[in-house]
C-alpha atoms as a PDB file:
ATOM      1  CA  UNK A   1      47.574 -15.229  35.274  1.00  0.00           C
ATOM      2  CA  UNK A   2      46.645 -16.012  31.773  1.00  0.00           C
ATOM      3  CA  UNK A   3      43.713 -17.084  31.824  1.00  0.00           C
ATOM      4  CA  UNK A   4      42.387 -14.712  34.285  1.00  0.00           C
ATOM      5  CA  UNK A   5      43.761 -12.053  31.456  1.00  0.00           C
ATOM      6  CA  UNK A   6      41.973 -13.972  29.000  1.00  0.00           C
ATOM      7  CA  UNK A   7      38.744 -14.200  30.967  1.00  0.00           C
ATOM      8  CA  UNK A   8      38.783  -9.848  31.520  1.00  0.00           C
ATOM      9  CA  UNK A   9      39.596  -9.452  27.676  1.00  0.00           C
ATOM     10  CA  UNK A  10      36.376 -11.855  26.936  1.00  0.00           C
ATOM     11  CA  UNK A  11      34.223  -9.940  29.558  1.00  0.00           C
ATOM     12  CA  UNK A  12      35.405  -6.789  27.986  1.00  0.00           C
ATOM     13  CA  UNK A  13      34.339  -7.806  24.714  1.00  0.00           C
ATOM     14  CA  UNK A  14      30.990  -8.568  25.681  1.00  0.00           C
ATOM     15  CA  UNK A  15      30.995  -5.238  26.548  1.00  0.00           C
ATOM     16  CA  UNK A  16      31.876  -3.321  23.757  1.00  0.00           C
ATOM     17  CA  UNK A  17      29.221  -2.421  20.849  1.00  0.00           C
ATOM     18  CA  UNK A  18      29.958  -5.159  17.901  1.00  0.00           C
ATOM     19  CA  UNK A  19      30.027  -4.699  14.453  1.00  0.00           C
ATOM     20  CA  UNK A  20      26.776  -3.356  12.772  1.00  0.00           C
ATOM     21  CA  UNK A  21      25.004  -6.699  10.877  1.00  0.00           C
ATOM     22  CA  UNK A  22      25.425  -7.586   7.482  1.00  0.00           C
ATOM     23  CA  UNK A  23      22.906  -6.183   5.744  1.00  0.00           C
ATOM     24  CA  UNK A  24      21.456  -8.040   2.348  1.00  0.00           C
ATOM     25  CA  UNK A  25      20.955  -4.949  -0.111  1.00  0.00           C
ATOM     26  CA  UNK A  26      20.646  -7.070  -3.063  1.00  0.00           C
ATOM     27  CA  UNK A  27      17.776  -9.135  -1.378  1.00  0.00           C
ATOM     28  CA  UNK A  28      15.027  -6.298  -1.717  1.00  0.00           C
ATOM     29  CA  UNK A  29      14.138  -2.904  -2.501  1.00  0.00           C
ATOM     30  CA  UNK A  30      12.575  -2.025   1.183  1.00  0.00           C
ATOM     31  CA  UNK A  31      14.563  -2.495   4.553  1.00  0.00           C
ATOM     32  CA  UNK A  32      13.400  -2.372   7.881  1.00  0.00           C
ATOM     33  CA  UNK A  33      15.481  -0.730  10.888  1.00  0.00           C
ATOM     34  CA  UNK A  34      16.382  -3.023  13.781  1.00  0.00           C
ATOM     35  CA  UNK A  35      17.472  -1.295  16.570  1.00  0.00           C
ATOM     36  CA  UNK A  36      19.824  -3.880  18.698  1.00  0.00           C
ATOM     37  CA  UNK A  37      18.674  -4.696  22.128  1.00  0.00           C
ATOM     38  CA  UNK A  38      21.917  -3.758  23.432  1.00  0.00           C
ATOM     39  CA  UNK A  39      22.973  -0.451  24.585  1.00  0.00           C
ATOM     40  CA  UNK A  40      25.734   1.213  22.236  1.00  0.00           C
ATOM     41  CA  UNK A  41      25.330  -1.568  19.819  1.00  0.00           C
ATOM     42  CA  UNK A  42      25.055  -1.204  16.358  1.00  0.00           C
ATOM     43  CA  UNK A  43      21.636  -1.795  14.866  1.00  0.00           C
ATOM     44  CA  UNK A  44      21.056  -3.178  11.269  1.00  0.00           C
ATOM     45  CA  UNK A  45      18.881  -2.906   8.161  1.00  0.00           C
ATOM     46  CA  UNK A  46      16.984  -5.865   7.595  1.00  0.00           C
ATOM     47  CA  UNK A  47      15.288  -6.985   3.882  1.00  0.00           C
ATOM     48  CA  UNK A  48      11.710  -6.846   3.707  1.00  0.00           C
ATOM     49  CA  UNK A  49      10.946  -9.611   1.304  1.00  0.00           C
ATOM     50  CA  UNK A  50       7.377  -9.498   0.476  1.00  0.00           C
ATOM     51  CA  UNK A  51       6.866  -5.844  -0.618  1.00  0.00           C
ATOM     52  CA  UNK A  52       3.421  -4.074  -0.918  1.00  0.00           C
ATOM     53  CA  UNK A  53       3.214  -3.781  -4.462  1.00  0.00           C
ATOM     54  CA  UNK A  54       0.748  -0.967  -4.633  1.00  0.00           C
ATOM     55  CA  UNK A  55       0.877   1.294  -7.836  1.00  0.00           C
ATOM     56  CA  UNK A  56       0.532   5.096  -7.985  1.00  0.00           C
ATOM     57  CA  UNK A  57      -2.118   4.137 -10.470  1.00  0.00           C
ATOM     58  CA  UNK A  58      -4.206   2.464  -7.918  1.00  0.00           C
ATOM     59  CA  UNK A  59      -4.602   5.781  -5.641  1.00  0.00           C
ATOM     60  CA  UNK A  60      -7.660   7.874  -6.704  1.00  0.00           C
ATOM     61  CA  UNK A  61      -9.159  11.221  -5.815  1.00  0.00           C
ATOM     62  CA  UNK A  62      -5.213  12.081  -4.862  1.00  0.00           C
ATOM     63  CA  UNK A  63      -3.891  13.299  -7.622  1.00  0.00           C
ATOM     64  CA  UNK A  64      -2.939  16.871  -6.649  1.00  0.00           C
ATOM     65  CA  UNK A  65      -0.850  15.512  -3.806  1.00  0.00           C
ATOM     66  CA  UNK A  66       0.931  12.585  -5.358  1.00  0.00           C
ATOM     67  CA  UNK A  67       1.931  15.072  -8.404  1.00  0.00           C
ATOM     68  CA  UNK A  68       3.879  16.805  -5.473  1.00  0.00           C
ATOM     69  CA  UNK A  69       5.614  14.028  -3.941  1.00  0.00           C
ATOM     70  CA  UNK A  70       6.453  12.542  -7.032  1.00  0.00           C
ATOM     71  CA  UNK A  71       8.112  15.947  -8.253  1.00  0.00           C
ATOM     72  CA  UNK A  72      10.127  16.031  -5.275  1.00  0.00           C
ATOM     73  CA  UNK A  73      10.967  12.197  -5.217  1.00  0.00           C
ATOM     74  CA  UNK A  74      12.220  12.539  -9.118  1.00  0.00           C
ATOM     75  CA  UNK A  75      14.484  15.918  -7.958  1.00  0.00           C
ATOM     76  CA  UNK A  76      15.843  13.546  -5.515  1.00  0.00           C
ATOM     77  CA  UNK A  77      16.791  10.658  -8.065  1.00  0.00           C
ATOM     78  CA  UNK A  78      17.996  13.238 -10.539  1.00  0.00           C
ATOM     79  CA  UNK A  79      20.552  14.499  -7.533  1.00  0.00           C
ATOM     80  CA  UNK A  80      18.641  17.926  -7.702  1.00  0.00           C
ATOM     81  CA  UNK A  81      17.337  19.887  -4.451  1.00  0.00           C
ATOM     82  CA  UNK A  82      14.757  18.103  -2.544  1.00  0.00           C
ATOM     83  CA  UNK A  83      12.738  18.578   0.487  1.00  0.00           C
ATOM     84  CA  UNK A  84      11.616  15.867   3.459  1.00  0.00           C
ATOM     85  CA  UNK A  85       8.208  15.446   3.483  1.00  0.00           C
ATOM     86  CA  UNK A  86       5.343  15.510   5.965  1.00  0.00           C
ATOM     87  CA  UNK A  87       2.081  14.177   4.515  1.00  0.00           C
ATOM     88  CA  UNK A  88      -0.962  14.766   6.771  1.00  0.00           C
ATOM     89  CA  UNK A  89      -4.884  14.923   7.187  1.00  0.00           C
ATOM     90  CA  UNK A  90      -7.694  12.621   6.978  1.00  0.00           C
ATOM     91  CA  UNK A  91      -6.585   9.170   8.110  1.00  0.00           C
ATOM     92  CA  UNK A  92      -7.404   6.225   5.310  1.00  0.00           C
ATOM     93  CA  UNK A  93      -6.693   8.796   2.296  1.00  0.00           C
ATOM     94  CA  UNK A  94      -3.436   7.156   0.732  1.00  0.00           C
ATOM     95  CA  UNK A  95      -0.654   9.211   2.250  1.00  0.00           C
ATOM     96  CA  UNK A  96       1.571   5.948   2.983  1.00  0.00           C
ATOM     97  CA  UNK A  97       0.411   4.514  -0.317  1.00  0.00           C
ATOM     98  CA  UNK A  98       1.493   7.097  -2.129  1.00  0.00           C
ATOM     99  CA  UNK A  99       5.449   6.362  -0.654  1.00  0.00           C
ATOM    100  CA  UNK A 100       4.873   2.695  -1.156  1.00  0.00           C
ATOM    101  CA  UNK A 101       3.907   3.088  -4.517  1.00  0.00           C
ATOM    102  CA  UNK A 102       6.606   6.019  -5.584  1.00  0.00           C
ATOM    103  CA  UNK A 103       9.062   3.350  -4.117  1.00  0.00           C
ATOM    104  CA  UNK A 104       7.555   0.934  -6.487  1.00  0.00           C
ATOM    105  CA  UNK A 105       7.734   3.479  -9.575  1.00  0.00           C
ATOM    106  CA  UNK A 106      11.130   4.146  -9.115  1.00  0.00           C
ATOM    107  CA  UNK A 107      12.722   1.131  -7.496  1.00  0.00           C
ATOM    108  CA  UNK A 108      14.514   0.442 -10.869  1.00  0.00           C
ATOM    109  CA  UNK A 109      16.378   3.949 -11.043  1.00  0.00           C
ATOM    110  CA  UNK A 110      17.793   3.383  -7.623  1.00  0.00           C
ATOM    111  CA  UNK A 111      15.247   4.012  -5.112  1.00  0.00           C
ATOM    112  CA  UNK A 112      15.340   2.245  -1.445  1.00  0.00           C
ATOM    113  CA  UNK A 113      13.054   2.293   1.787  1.00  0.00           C
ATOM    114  CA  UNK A 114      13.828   2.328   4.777  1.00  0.00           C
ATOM    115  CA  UNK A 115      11.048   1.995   7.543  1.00  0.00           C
ATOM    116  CA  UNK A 116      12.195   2.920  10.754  1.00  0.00           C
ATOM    117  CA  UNK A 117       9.917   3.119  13.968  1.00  0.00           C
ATOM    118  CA  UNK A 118       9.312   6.276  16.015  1.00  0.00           C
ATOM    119  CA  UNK A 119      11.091   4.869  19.085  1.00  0.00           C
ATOM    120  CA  UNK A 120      13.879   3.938  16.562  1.00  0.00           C
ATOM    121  CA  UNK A 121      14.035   7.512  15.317  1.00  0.00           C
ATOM    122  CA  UNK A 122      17.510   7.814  17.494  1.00  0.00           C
ATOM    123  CA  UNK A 123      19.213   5.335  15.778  1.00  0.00           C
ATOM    124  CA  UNK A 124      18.962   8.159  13.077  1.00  0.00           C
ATOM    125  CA  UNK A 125      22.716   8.635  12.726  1.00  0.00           C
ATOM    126  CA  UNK A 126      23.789   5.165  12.502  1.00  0.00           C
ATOM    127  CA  UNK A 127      21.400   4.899   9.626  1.00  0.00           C
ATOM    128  CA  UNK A 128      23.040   7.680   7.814  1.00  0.00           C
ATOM    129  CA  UNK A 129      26.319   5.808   8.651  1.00  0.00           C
ATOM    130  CA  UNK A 130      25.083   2.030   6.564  1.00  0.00           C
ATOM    131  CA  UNK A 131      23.818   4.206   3.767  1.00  0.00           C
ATOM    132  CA  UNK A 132      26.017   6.972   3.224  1.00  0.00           C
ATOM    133  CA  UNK A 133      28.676   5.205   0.761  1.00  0.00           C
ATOM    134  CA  UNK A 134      25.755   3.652  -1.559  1.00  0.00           C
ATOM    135  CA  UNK A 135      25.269   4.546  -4.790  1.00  0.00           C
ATOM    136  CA  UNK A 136      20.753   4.023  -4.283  1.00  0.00           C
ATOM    137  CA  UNK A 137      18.943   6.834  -3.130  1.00  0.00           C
ATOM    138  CA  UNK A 138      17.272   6.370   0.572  1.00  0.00           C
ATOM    139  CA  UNK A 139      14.204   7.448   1.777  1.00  0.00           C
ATOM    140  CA  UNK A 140      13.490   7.226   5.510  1.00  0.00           C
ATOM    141  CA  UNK A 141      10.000   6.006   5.658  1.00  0.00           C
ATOM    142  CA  UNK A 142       8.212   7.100   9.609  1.00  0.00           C
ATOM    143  CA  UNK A 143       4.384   5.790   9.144  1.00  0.00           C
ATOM    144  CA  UNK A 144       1.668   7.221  11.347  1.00  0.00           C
ATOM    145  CA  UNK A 145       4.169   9.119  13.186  1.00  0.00           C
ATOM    146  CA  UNK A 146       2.600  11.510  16.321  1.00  0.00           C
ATOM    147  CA  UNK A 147       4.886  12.544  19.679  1.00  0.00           C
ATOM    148  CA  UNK A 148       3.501  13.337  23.194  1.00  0.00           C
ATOM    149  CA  UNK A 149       6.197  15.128  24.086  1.00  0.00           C
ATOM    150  CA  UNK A 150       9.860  16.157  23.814  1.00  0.00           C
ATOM    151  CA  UNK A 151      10.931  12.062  23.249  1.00  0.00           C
ATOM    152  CA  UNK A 152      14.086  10.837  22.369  1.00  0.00           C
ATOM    153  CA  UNK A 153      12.987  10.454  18.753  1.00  0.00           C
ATOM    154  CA  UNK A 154      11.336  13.906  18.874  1.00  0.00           C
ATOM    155  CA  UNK A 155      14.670  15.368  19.470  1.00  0.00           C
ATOM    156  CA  UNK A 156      16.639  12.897  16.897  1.00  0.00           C
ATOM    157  CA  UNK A 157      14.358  14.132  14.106  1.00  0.00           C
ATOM    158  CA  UNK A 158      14.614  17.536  14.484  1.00  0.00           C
ATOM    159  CA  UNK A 159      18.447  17.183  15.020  1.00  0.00           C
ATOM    160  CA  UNK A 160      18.253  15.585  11.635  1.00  0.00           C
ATOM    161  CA  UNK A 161      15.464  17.829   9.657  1.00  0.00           C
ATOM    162  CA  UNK A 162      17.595  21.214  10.693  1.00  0.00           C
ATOM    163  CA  UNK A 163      20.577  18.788   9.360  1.00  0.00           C
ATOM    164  CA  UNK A 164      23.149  17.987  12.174  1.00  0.00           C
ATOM    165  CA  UNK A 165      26.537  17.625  10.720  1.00  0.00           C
ATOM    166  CA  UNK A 166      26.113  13.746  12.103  1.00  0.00           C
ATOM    167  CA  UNK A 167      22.518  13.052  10.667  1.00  0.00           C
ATOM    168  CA  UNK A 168      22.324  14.056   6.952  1.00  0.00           C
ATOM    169  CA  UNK A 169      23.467  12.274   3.831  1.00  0.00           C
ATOM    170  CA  UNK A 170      22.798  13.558  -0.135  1.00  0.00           C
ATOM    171  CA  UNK A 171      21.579  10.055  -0.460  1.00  0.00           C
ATOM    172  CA  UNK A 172      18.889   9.888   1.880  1.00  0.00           C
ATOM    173  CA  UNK A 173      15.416  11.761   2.864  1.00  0.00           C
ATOM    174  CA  UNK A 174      12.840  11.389   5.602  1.00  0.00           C
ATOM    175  CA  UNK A 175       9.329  10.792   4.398  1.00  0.00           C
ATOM    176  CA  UNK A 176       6.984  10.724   7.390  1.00  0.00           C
ATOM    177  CA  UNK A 177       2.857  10.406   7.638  1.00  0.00           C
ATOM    178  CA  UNK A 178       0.438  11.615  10.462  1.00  0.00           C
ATOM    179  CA  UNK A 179      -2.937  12.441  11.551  1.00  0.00           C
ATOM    180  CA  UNK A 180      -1.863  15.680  13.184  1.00  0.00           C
ATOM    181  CA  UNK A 181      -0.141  18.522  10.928  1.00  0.00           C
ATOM    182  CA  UNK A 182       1.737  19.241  14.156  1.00  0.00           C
ATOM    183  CA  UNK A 183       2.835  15.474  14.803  1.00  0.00           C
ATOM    184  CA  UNK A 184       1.761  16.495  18.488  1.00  0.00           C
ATOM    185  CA  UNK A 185      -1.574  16.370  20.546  1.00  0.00           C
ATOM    186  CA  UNK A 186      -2.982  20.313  20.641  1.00  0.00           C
ATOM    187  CA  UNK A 187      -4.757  21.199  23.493  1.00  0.00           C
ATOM    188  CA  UNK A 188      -7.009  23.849  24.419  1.00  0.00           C
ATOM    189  CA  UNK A 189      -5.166  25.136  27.508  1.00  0.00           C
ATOM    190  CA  UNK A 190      -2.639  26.342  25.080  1.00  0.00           C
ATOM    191  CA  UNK A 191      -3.889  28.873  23.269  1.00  0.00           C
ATOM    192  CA  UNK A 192      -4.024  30.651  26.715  1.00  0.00           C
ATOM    193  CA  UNK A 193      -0.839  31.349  26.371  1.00  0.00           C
ATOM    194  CA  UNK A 194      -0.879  33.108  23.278  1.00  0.00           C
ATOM    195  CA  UNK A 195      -0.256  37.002  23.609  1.00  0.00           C
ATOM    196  CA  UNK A 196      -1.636  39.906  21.444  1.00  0.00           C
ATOM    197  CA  UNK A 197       1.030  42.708  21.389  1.00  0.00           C
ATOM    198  CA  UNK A 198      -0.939  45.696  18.777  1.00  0.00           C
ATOM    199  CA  UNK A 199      -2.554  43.721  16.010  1.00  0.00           C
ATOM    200  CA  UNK A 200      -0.506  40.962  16.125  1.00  0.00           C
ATOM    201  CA  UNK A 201      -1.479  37.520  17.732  1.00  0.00           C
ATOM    202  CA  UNK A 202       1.702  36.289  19.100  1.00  0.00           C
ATOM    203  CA  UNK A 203       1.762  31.861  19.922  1.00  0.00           C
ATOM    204  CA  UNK A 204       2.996  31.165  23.088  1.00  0.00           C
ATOM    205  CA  UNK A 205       6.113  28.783  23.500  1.00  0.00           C
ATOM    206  CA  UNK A 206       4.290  25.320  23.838  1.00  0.00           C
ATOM    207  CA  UNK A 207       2.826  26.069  20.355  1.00  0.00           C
ATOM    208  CA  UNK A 208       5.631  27.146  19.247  1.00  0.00           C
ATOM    209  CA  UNK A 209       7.619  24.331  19.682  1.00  0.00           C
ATOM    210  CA  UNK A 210       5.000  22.006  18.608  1.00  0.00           C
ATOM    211  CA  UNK A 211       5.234  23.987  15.584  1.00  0.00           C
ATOM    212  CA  UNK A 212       8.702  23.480  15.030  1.00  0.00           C
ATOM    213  CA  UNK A 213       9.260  19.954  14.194  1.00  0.00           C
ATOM    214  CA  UNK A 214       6.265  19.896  11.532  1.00  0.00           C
ATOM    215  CA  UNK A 215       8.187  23.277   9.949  1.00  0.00           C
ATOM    216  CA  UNK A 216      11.382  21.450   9.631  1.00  0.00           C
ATOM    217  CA  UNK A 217       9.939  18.936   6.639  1.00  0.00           C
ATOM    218  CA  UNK A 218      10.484  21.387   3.520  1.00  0.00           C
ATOM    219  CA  UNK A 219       7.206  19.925   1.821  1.00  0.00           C
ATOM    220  CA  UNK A 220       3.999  20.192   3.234  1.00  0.00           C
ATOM    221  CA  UNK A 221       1.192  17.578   1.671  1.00  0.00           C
ATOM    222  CA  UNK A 222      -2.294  17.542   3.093  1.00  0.00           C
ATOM    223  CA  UNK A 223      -5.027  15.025   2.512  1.00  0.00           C
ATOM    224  CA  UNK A 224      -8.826  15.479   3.009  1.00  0.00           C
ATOM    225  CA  UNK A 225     -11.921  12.798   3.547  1.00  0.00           C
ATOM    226  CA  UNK A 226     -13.200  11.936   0.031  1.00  0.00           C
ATOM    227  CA  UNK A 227     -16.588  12.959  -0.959  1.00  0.00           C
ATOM    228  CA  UNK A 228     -19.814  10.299  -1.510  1.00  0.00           C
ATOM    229  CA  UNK A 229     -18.755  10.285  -4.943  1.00  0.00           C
ATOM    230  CA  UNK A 230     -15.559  10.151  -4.736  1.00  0.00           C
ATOM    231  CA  UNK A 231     -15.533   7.042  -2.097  1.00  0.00           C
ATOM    232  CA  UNK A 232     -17.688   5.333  -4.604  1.00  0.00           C
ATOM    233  CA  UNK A 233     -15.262   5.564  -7.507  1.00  0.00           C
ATOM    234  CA  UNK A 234     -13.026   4.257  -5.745  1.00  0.00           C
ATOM    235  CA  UNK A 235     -14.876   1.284  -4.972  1.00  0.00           C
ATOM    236  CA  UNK A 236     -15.671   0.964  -8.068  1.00  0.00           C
ATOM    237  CA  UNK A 237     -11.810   0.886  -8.998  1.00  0.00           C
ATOM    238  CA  UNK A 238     -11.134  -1.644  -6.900  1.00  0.00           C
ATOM    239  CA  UNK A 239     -14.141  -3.951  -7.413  1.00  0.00           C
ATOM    240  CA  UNK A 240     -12.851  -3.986 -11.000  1.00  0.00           C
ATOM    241  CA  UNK A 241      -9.735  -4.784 -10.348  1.00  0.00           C
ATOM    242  CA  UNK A 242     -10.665  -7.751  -8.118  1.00  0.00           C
ATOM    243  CA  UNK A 243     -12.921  -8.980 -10.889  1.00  0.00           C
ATOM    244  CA  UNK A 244     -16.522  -7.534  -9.816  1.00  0.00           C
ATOM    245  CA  UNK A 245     -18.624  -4.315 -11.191  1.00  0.00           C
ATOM    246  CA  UNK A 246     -20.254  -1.644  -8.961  1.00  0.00           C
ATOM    247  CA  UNK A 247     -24.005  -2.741  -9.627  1.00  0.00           C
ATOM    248  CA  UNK A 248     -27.069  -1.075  -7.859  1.00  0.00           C
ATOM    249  CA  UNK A 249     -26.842  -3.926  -4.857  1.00  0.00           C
ATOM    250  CA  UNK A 250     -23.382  -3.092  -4.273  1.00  0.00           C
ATOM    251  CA  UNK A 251     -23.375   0.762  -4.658  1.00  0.00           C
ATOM    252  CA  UNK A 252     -25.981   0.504  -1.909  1.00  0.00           C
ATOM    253  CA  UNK A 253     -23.903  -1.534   0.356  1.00  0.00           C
ATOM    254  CA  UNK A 254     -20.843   0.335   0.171  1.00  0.00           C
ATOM    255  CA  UNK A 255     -22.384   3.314   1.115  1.00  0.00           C
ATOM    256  CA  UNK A 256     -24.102   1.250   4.547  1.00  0.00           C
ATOM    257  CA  UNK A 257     -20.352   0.063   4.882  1.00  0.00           C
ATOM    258  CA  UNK A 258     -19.057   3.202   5.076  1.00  0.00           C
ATOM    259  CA  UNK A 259     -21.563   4.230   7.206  1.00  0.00           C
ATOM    260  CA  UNK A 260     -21.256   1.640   9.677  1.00  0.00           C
ATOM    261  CA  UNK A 261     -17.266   2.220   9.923  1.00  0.00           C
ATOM    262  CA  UNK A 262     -17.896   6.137  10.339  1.00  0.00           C
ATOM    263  CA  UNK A 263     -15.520   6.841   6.974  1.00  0.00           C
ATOM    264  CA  UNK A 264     -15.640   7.142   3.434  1.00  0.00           C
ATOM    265  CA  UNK A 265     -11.663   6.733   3.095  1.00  0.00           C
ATOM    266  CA  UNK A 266     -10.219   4.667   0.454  1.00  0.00           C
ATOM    267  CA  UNK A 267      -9.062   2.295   2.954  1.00  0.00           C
ATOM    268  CA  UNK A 268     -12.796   1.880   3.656  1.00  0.00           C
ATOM    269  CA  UNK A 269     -13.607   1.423   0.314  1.00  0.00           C
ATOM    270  CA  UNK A 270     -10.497  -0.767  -0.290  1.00  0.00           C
ATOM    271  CA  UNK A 271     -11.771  -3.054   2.197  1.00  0.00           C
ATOM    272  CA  UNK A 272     -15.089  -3.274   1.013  1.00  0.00           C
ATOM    273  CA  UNK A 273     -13.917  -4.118  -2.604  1.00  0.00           C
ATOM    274  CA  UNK A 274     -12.377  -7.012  -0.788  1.00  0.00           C
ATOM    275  CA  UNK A 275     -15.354  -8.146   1.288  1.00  0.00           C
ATOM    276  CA  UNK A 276     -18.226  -7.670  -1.988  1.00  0.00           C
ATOM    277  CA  UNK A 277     -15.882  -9.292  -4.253  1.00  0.00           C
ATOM    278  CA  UNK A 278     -14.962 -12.691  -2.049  1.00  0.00           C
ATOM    279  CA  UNK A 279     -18.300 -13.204  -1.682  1.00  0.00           C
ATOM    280  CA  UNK A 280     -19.645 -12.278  -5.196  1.00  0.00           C
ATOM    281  CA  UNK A 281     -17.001 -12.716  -7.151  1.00  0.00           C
ATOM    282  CA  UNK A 282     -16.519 -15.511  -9.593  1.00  0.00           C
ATOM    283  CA  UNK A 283     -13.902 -18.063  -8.382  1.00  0.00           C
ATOM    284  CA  UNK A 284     -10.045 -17.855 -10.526  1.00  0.00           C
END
């Protein structure tokens, strides 16, 4: 009789969600959310040990919008009122630089990362729960982030913008990038719906709630596609800083470059740098 007790106990055990892991917060200054593969068990925050160690100084033609973030991001350290933040627009223009580098910045007056993935977005209120006694600051890092519909995570985030008595912690912030200003595909069958009652153009409700997740982040920060001139400076930043000069030859080929890949981004021009420096570069 026992062991047959002892064998339901075990079985119920298995059962049960388990402690949330250990997580290392000494180890680094980034984390990643790991969602656990079981159902009702806890997840855990795990170290990132190589960290992107881009600087705000490194980020050109941007100035206007990292002043912004970095505003809000000090309010935040200082414990002062401070908004989440949607940063959208052209794709390649430094919006998840910007966080990697602020997190850089400030790392030594207490500020963490966390990078959590959209489908992970649920897992929202456990995060709150590791975090919520820690004396760092926490911002909740969703990269590239875009919906297709009313998803689990859709729903978590908004629970957690309009600030759910479960999902929201002094300590903590969501930081999010995207193509789309809405974070959802817009489609032309949509503005059917809208209604014009006098003088007023009225949205109808599928554009209205597309609306309403993207109006939850307090800060707004938009990016635009960088200018001939200003793609080239930016090359020439980084050609510099992996030990080569923007000559004639290579002015001329970054501009094919960007031609060929459709984009004068600084992630085009990053990756240019890279490729006309390895191969002209003198050897360290």
């Amino acid at each position: 009789m026992s062991k047959d007790l002892d064998d339901i106990l075990r079985r119920l055990g298995e059962l049960l969600p388990g402690p949330a892991p250990r997580t290392e917060w000494d180890a680094s200054i980034a984390f990643r959310w790991r969602a656990n593969a079981r159902r009702g068990a806890a997840g855990g925050l795990q170290a990132v040990r190589h960290v992107h160690r881009i600087k705000l100084a490194d980020l050109r033609g941007i100035d206007p919008q990292i002043a912004k973030v970095e505003q809000n991001t000090r309010q935040f350290l200082e414990g002062r009122p401070a908004n989440n933040v949607l940063l959208t627009g052209a794709r390649g223009t430094g919006k998840s630089s910007i966080v990697k580098g602020l997190l850089n910045k400030f790392s030594s007056k207490g500020l963490r990362l966390i990078e959590v993935e959209k489908n992970d977005l649920v897992d929202l209120p456990q995060i709150v729960d590791q975090v919520a006694g820690r004396k760092e600051r926490f911002l909740v890092f969703c990269d590239d982030l875009s919906f297709h519909g009313a998803e689990d995570g859709y729903i978590a985030l908004k629970v957690a913008l309009d600030g759910s008595i479960s999902t929201t912690s002094e300590n903590m912030l969501i930081y999010a990038t995207s193509n789309r200003r809405h974070l959802m595909p817009e489609y032309m069958a949509e503005n059917l719906e809208t209604r014009y009652i006098g003088d007023e153009i009225h949205p109808g409700e599928t554009v209205e709630e597309k609306i309403s997740l993207s109006e939850r982040f307090g800060l707004w920060v938009t990016f635009y596609p960088f200018d001939q001139d200003e793609y080239l400076a930016i090359v020439g930043h980084w050609l510099k800083t992996f030990g080569a000069a923007l000559d004639d030859k290579a002015r001329e080929e970054a501009l094919q470059w960007s031609l060929q890949r459709g984009s004068r981004s600084g992630r085009v021009a990053y990756q240019f740098a890279r490729d006309w420096a390895g191969r002209h570069a003198k050897k360290k």
